[in-house]
Protein backbone atom coordinates (compact mmCIF):
# COMPACT_ATOMS: atom_id res chain seq x y z
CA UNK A 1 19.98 -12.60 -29.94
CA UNK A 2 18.08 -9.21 -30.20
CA UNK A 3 15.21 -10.66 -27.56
CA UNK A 4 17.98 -11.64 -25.21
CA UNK A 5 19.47 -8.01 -25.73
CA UNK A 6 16.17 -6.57 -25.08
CA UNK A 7 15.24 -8.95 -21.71
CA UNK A 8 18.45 -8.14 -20.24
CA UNK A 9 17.90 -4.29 -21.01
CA UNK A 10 14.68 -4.90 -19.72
CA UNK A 11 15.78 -6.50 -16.35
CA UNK A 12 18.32 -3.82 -15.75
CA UNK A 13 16.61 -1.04 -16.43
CA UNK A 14 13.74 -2.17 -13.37
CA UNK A 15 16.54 -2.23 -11.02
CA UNK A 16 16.32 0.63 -8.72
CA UNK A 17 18.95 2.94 -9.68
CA UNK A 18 20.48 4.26 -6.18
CA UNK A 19 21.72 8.16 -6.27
CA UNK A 20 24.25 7.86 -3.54
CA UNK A 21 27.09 9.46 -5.06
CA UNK A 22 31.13 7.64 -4.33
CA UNK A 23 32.19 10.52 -2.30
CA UNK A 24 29.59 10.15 -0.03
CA UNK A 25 29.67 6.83 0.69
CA UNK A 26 31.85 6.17 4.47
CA UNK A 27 34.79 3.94 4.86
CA UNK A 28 33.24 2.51 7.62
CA UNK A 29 30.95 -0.37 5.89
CA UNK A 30 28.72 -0.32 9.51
CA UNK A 31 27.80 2.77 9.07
CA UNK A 32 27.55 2.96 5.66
CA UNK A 33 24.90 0.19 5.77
CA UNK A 34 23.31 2.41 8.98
CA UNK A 35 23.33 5.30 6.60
CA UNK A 36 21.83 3.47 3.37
CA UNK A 37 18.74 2.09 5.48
CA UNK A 38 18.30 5.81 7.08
CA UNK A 39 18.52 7.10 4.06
CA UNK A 40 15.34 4.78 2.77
CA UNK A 41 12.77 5.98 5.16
CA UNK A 42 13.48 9.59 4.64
CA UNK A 43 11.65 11.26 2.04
CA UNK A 44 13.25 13.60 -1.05
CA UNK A 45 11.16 17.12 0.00
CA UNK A 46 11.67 17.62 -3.93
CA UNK A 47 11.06 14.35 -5.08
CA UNK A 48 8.41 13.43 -2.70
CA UNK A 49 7.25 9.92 -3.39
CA UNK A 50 11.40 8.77 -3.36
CA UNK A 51 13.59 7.94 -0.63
CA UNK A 52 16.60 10.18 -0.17
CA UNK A 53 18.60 7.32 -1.14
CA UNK A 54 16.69 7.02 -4.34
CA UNK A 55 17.25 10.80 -5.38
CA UNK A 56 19.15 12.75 -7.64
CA UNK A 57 17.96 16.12 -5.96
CA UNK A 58 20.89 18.66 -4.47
CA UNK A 59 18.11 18.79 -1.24
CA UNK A 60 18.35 14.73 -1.31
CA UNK A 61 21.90 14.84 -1.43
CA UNK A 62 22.21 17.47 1.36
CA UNK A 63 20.25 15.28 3.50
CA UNK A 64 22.30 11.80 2.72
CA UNK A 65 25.14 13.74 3.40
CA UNK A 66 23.95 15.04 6.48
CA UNK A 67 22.56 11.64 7.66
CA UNK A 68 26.17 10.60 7.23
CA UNK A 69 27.37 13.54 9.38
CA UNK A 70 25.49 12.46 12.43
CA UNK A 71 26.09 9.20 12.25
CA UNK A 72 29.67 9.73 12.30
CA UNK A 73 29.15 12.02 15.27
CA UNK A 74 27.98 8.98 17.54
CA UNK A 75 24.39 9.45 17.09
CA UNK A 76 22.11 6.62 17.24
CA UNK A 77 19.78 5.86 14.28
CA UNK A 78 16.58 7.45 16.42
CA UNK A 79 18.38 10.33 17.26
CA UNK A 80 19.08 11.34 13.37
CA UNK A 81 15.24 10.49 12.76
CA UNK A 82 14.15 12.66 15.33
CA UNK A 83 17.22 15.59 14.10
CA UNK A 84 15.30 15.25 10.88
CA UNK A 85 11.58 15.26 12.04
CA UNK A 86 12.63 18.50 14.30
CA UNK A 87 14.01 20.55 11.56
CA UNK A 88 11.50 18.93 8.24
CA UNK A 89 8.57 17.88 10.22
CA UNK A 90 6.92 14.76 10.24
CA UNK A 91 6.58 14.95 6.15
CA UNK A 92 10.50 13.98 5.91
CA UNK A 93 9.94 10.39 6.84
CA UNK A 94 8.13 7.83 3.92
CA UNK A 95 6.46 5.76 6.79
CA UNK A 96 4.95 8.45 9.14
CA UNK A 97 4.88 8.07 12.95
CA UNK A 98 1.52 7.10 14.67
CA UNK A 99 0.69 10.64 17.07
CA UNK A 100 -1.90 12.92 17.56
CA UNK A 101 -1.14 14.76 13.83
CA UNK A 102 -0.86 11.50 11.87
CA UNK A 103 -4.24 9.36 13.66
CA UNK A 104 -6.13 9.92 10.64
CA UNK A 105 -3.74 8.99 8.40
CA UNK A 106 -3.33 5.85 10.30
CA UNK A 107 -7.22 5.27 11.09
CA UNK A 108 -8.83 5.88 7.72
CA UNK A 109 -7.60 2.18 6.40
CA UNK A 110 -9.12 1.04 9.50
CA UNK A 111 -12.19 2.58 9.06
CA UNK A 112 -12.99 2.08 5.21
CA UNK A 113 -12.61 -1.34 6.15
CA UNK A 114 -15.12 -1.59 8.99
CA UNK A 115 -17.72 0.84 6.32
CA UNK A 116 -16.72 -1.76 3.71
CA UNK A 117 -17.30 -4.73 5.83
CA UNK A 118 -20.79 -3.01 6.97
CA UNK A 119 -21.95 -2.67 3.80
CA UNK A 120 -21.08 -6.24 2.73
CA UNK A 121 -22.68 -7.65 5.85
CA UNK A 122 -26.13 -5.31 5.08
CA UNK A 123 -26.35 -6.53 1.62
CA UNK A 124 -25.79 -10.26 2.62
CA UNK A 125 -28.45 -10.24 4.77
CA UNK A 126 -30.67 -7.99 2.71
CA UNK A 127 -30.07 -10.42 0.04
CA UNK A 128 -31.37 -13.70 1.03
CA UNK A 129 -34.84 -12.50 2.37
CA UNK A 130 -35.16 -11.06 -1.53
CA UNK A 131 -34.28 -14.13 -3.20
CA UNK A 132 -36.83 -16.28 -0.66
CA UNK A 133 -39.51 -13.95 -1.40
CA UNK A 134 -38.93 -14.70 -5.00
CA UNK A 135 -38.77 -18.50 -4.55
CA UNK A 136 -42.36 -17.84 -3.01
CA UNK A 137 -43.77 -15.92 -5.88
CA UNK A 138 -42.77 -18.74 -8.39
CA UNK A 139 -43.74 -21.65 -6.22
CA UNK A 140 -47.37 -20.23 -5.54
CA UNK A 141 -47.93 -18.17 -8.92
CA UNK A 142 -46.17 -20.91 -11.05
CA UNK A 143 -43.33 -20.13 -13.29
CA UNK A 144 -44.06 -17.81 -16.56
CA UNK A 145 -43.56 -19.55 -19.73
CA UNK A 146 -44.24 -22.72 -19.07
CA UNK A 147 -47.68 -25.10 -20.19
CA UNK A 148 -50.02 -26.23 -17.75
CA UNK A 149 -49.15 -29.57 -18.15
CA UNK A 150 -45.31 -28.36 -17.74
CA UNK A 151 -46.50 -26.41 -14.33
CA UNK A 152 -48.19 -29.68 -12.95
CA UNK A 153 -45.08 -32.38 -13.89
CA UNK A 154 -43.07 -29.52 -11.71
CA UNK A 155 -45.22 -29.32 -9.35
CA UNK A 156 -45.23 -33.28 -9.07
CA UNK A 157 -41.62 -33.06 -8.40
CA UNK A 158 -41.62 -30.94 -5.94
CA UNK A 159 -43.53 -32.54 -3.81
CA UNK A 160 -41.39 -35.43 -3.89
């Protein structure tokens, strides 16, 4: 009973608990649902690695509520994001916008994997040169270790 106590702890405790507050949530359930996914690509400025809808901050909560504000204004979803950017900068939002200030940010995956793949390629083909110039060694010089009548029943085989 205790390890079924414990699982079920366990399980609800890994759900993500959300920080939206009753009285902010709208009576319209469209926009609510508008607001809520809004609200997950903007980052806490306190919190930094949470969403606004994930944060318990007074700054998070100032910015859910204000999300909420313009959407019940009439503005479209792009229009709050770019409200947001204007007055936070680009830092507000969790996924970051692909411009001029952000192309490093969005290249440097690129490009470790291009250095990575280079690397992988140069030691593949560095590689099998080695390991034929070792197969060389032993096939001319014999293999250490082993008799001479061992060395010529090898040999015999490998001329088969």
């Amino acid at each position: 009973m205790r390890a079924l106590l414990a699982i079920v702890f366990l399980f609800l405790a890994s759900l993500p608990a959300y920080a939206v507050n009753p009285d902010e949530v709208l009576a319209n359930p469209a926009l609510e649902a508008r607001a809520r996914a809004l609200s997950a690509q903007l980052r806490c400025m306190v919190c930094q690695n949470q969403s606004i809808d994930d944060s318990n901050a007074d700054l998070a909560k100032d910015l859910r509520l204000l999300v909420r504000e313009r959407l019940k204004d009439g503005d479209t979803d792009q229009q709050v994001l770019d409200y947001l950017v204007s007055r936070y900068g680009e830092f507000v939002l969790l996924k970051p916008r692909v411009n001029e200030h952000t192309l490093l940010l969005w290249g440097m995956p690129i490009f470790l994997v291009l250095v990575g793949g280079a690397i992988v390629l140069f030691q593949l083909r560095k590689r099998p040169k080695a390991a034929a110039v070792e197969g060389l060694d032993d096939a001319v010089g014999g293999i250490e270790g082993l008799s001479d009548e061992e060395q010529q029943k090898l040999e015999a085989i490998l001329k088969e």
